[in-house]
Protein backbone atom coordinates (compact mmCIF):
# COMPACT_ATOMS: atom_id res chain seq x y z
CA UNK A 1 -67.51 58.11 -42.58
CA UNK A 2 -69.97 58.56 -39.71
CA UNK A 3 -67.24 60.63 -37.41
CA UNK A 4 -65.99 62.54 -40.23
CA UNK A 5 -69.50 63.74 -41.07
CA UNK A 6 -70.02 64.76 -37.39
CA UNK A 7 -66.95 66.62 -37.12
CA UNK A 8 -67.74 68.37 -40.55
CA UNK A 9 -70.90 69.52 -38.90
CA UNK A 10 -69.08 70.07 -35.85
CA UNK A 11 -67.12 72.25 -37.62
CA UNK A 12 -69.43 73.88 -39.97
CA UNK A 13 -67.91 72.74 -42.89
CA UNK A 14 -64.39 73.31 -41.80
CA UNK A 15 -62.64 70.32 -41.27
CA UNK A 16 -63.24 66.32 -42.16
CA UNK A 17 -61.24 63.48 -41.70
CA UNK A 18 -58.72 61.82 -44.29
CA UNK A 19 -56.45 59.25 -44.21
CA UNK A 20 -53.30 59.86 -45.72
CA UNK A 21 -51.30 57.16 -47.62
CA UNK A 22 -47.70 57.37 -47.60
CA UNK A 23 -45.41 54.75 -49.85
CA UNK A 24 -42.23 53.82 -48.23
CA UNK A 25 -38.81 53.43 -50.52
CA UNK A 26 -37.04 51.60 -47.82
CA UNK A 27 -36.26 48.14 -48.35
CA UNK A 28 -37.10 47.05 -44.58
CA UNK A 29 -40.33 49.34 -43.94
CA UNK A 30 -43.79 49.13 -45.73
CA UNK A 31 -45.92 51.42 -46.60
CA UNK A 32 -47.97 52.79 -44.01
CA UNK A 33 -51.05 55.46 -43.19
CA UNK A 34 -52.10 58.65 -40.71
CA UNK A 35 -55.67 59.67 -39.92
CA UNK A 36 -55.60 63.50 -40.41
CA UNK A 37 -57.59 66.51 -41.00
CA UNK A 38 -58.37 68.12 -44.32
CA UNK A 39 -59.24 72.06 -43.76
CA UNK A 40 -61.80 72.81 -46.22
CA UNK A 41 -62.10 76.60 -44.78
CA UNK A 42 -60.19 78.85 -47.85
CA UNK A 43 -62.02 76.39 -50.10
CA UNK A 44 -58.58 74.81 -51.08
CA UNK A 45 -58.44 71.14 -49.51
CA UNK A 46 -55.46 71.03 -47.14
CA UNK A 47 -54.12 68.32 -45.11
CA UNK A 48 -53.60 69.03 -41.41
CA UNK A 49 -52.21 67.07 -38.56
CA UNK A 50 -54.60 66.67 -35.08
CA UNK A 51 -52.03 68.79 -33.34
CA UNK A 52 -52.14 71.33 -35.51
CA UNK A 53 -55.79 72.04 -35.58
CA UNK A 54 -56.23 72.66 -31.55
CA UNK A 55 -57.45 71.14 -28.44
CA UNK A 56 -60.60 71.42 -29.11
CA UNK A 57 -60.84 69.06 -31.77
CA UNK A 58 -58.50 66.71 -31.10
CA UNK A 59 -60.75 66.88 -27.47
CA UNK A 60 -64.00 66.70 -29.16
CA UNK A 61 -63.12 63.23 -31.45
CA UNK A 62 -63.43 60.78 -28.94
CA UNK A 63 -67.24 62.60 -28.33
CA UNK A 64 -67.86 62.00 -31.71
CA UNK A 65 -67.03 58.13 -32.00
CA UNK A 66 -68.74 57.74 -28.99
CA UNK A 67 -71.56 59.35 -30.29
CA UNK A 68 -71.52 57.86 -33.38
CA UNK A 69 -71.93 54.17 -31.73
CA UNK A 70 -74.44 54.72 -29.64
CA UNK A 71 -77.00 53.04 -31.15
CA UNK A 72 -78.86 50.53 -29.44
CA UNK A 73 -79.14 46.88 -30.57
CA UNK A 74 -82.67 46.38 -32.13
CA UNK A 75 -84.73 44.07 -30.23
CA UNK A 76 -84.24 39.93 -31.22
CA UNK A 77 -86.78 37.12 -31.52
CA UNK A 78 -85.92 34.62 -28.44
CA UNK A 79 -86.71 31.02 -28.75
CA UNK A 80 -90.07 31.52 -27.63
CA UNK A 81 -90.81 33.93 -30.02
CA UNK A 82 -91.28 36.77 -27.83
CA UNK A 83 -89.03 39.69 -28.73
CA UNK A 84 -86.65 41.43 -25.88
CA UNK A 85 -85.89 45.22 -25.51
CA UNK A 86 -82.63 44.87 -26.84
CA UNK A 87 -79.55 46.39 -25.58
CA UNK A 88 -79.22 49.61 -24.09
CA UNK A 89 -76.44 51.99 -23.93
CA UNK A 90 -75.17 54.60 -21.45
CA UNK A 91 -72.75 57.47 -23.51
CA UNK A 92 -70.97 59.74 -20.36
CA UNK A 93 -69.05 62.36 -21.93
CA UNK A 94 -67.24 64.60 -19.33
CA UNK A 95 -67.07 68.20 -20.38
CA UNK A 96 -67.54 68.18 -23.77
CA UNK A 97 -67.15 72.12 -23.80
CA UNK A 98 -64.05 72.26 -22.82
CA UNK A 99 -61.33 73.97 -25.70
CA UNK A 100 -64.35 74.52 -27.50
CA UNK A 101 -66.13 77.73 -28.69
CA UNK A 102 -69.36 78.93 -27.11
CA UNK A 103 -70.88 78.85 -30.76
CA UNK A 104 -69.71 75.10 -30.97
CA UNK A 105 -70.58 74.10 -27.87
CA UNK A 106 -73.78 75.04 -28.77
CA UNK A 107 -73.51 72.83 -32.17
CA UNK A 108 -72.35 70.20 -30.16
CA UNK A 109 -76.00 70.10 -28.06
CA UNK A 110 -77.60 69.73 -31.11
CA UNK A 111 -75.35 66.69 -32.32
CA UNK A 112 -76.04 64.92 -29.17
CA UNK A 113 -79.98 65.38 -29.57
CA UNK A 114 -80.06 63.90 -32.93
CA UNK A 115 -77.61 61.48 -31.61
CA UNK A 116 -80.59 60.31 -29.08
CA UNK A 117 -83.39 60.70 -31.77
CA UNK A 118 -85.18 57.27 -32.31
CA UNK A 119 -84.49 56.08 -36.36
CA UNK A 120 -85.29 53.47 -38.23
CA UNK A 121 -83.71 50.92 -39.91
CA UNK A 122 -83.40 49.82 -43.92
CA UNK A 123 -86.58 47.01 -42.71
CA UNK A 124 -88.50 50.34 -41.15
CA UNK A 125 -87.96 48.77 -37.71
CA UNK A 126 -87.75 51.89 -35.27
CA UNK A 127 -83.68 52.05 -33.59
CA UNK A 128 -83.57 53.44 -30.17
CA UNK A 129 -80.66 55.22 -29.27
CA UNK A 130 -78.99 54.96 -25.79
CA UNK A 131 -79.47 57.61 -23.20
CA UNK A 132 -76.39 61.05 -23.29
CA UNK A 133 -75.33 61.50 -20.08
CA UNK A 134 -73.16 65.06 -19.84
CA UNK A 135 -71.69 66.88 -17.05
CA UNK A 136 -70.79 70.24 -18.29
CA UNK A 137 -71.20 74.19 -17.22
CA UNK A 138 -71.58 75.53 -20.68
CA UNK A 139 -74.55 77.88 -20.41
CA UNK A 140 -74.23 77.73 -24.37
CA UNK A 141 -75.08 73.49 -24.27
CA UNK A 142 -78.02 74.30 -21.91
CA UNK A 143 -79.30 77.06 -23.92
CA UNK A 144 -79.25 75.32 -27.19
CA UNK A 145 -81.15 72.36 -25.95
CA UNK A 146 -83.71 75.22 -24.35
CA UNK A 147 -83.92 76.48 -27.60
CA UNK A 148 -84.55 73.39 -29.67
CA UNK A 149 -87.65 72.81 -26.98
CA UNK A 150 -88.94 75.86 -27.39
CA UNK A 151 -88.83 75.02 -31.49
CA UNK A 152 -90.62 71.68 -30.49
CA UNK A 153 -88.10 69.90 -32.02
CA UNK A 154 -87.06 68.22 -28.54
CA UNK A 155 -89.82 66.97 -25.91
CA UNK A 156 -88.69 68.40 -22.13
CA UNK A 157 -89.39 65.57 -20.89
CA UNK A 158 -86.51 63.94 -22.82
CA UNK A 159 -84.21 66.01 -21.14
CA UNK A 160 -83.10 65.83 -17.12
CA UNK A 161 -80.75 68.47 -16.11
CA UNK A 162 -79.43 67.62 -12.45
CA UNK A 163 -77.13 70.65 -11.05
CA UNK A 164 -75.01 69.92 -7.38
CA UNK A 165 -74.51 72.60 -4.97
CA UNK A 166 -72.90 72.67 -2.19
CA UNK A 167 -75.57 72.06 0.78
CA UNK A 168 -75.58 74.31 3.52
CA UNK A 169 -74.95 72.33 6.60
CA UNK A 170 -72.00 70.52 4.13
CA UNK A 171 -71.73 68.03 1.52
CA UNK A 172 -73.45 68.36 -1.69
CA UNK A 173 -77.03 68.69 -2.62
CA UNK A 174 -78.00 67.10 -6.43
CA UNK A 175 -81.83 68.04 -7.82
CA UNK A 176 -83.68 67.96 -10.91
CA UNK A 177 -84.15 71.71 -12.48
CA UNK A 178 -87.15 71.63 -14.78
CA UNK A 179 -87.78 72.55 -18.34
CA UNK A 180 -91.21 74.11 -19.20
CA UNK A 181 -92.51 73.36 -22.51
CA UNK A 182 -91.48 76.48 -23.98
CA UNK A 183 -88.16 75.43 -23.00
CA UNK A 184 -87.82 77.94 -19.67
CA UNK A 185 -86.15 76.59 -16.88
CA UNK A 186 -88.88 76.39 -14.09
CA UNK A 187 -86.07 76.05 -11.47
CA UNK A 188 -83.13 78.29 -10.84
CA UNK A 189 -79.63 76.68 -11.74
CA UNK A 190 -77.10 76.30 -8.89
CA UNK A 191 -75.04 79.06 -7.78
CA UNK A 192 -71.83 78.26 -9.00
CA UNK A 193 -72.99 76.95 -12.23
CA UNK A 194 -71.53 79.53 -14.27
């Protein structure tokens, strides 16, 4: 459900997930299933197998269900009737760019900010989401996420991008590089970003 609709997005419209049933003849064996890929591209529905579709999106699913469950646990009543902060979650995706097209990398950034957008439940209680933490060097991620900033559709200060160089008298140097409101990068990137 969930996944499939974020790879479909993903995707533009491409490809969703099926699962195919198969019915066995053999005495001894039952029947049995496969999670695959229907290509909606040539507008005829076609089953395809992970493999067949690429690294990238057999690279990008576990990003998705990770995504996809990263709600956080709504606050709960304790026995004294004061209400916790509920649970909070930490996604780290490594790379998420990599097999992946500049123009879906860019998709992708805009996946992961809904993905940390507060919601609300069927009661109207407000759902937090748990924080996205991603190391990449797409230029295409950061831009997007520039972009949707500069559309005021995603507060800088919701964003921290933290670049390493290499520090001059050795080892590594990690700062913050800022985001101005119109969704400019105040601060240089590192060096060897790109």
């Amino acid at each position: 459900g969930k996944v499939s609709g974020l790879l479909e997005r993903l995707t533009r419209g491409k490809y969703k997930i099926i699962k195919l049933e198969f019915k066995s003849d053999h005495a001894n064996m039952g029947d049995f299933s496969q999670v695959a890929l229907l290509d909606l591209s040539n507008g005829d529905q076609v089953p395809v197998l992970f493999q067949d579709a690429g690294v990238g999106i057999s690279q990008i699913l576990p990003i998705l269900v990770a995504i996809s469950r990263s709600p956080v646990l709504p606050p709960k009543p304790t026995r004294y009737g004061s209400r916790n902060r509920g649970l909070s979650r930490l996604t780290h995706i490594e790379q998420p760019e990599l097999h992946l097209h500049p123009e879906m990398q860019a998709d992708l950034a805009d996946i992961l900010i809904d993905a940390v957008k507060p919601g609300k439940n069927r009661d109207g209680s407000i759902i937090r989401h748990s924080q996205v933490l991603v190391e990449t060097h797409s230029e295409s991620l950061i831009m997007r996420i520039q972009k949707r900033i500069r559309e005021g559709k995603l507060d800088p200060s919701d964003v921290a991008i933290i670049g390493v160089d290499n520090f001059a008298g050795g080892g590594s140097l990690a700062q913050e590089y800022r985001i101005s409101s119109e969704g400019k990068l105040v601060d240089e990137l590192p060096r060897d970003f790109s």
